[in-house]
Every structure is written in C-alpha cells, then in structure tokens.
Protein backbone atom coordinates (compact mmCIF):
# COMPACT_ATOMS: atom_id res chain seq x y z
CA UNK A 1 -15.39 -19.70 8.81
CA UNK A 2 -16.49 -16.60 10.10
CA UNK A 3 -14.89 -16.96 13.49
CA UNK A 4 -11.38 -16.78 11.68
CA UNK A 5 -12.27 -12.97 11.01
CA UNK A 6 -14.30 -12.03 13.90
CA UNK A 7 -12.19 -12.49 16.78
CA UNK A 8 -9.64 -10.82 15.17
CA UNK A 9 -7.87 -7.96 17.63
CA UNK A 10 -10.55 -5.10 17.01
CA UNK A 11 -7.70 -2.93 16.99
CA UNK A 12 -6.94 -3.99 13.73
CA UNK A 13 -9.51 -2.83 12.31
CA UNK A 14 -9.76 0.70 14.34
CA UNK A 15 -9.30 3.50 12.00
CA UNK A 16 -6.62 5.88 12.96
CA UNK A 17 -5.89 9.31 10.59
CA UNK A 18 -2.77 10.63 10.04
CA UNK A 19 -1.91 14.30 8.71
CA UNK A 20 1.18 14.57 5.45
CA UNK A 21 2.20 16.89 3.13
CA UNK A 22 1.32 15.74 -0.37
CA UNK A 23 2.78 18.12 -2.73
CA UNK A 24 3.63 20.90 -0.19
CA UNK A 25 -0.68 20.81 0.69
CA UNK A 26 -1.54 19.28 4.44
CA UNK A 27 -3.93 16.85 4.05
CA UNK A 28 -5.66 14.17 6.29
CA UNK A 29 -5.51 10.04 5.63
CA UNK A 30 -7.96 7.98 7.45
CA UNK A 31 -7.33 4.21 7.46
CA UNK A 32 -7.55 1.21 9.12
CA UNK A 33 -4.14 0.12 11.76
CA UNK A 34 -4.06 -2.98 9.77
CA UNK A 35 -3.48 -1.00 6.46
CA UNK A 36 -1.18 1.26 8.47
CA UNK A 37 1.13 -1.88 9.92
CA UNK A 38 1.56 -2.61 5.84
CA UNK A 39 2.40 0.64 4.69
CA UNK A 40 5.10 0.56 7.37
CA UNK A 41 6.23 -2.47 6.14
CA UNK A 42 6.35 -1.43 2.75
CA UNK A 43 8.12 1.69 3.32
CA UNK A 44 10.92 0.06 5.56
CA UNK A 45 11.86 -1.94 3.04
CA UNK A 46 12.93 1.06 1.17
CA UNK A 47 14.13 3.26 3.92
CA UNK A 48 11.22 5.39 3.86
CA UNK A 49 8.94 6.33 6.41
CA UNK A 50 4.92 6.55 5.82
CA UNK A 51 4.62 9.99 5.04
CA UNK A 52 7.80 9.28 2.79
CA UNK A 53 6.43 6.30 1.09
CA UNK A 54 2.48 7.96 0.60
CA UNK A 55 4.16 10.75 -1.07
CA UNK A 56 6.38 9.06 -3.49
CA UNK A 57 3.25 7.14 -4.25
CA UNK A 58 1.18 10.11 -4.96
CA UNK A 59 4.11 11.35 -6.80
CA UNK A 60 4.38 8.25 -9.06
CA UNK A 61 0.18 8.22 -9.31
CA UNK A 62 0.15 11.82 -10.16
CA UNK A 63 3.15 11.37 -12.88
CA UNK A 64 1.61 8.23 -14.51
CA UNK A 65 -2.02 10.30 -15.27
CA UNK A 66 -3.92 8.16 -13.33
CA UNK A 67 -4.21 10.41 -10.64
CA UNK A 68 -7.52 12.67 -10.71
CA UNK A 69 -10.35 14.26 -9.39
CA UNK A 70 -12.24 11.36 -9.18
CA UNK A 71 -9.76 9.21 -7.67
CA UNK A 72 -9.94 7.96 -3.88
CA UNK A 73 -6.13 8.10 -2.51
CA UNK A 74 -7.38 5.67 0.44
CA UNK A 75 -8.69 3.43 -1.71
CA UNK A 76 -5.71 3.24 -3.77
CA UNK A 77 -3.46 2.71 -0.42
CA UNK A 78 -6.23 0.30 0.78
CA UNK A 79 -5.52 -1.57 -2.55
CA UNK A 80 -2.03 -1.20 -2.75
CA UNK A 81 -1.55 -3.22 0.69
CA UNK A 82 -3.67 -5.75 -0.29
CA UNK A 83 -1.39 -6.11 -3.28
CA UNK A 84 1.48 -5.80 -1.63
CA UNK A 85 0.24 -9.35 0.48
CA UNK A 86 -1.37 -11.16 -2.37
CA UNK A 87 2.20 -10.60 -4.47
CA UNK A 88 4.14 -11.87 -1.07
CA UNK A 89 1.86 -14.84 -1.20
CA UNK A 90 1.82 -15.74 -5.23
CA UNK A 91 6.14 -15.71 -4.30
CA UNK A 92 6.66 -12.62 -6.45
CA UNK A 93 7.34 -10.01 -3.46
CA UNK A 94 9.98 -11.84 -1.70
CA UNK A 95 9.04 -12.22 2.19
CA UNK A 96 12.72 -11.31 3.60
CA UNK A 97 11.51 -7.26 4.62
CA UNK A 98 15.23 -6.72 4.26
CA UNK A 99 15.19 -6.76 0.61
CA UNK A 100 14.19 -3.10 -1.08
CA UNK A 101 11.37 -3.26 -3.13
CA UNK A 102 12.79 -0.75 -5.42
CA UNK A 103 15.19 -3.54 -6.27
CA UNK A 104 13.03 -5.90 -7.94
CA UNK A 105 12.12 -6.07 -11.66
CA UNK A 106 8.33 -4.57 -11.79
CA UNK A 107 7.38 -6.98 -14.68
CA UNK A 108 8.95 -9.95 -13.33
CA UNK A 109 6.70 -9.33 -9.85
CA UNK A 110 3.20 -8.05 -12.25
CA UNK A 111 4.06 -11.30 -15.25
CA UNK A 112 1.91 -13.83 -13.11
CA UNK A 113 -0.79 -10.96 -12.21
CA UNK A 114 -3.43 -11.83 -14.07
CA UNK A 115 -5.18 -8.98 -15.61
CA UNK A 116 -9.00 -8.86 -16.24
CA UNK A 117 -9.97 -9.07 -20.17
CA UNK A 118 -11.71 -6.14 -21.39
C-alpha cells in the first residue's frame, strides 16, 4: 500500500510560496505543487487565474463570517482542493475542465455531501 504514495514524484509534494494581494494587503501562501496544480485547475475553469481565484475565495470566506483571526487560509485552500477531487469523484463536479464551476447548482453538487451530526 504504501508504495502507491511513496514513489510519488517528490515534486509533488515540494512546497512552493507564492506572493497576492488579498484585499489590497501583500501577503505570502505557502503550499504544496500538488495543491497548486488544483487551484489552477479550479480557477481555469472559471477564467480566473490563482491569484484571481484565492481572492474571490477570501472574498466569499470573508463575506460569509467564517473568515477570522483564528482561521488558517492554507488550510482552507488545502481543504478546498481536496474537495474539489472528492466532489469530481462522488460525480457531482463534472470532470470535463471546460465546464465553469460557477455554472453548477451549489446544492445539487453539496446534496450527496454528507455532513457530520452534531
């Protein structure tokens, strides 16, 4: 099992950081190229560049009120990729990159996520 991970290209997971502008403010993003590759994906399939795409995200974050303090943005990019796959997989994020994600119906892709009870 393991070998299926670890002889992966190491470049994959070689961090890389990246300098935007998030809210007019210069700031620094360190991830890994793997996470990078999907954030390119996702924002092509928009029109959007990275820096684009991470700051309509923070944007949208910041808007919603679940943007703070104490939040990680990494983490929530880190997460958001993984999402992004696991959606593509479960057949709810259409794999043809040519269709916009802004043009799908939010609930339709989140009605088979299932949600942890509290």
């Amino acid at each position: 099992m393991c070998q299926i991970f670890i002889d992966a290209d190491p470049a994959l997971y070689a961090s890389r950081s990246r300098s935007i502008r998030l809210r007019g403010v210069a700031t620094s993003l360190r991830l890994e190229n793997l996470f990078w590759r999907v954030l390119e994906e996702i924002g092509a399939r928009d029109g959007l560049s990275v820096p684009q795409l991470l700051g309509r995200l923070h944007d949208e974050l910041e808007s919603s009120g679940r943007l703070d303090e104490a939040m990680n943005f990494t983490s929530f990019l880190r997460v958001s990729c993984m999402r992004y796959l696991q959606l593509q997989l479960a057949g709810r994020i259409p794999p043809d990159a040519l269709l916009p994600l802004g043009s799908l119906d939010p609930a339709w892709v989140l009605a088979a996520e299932r949600r942890p009870s509290a």
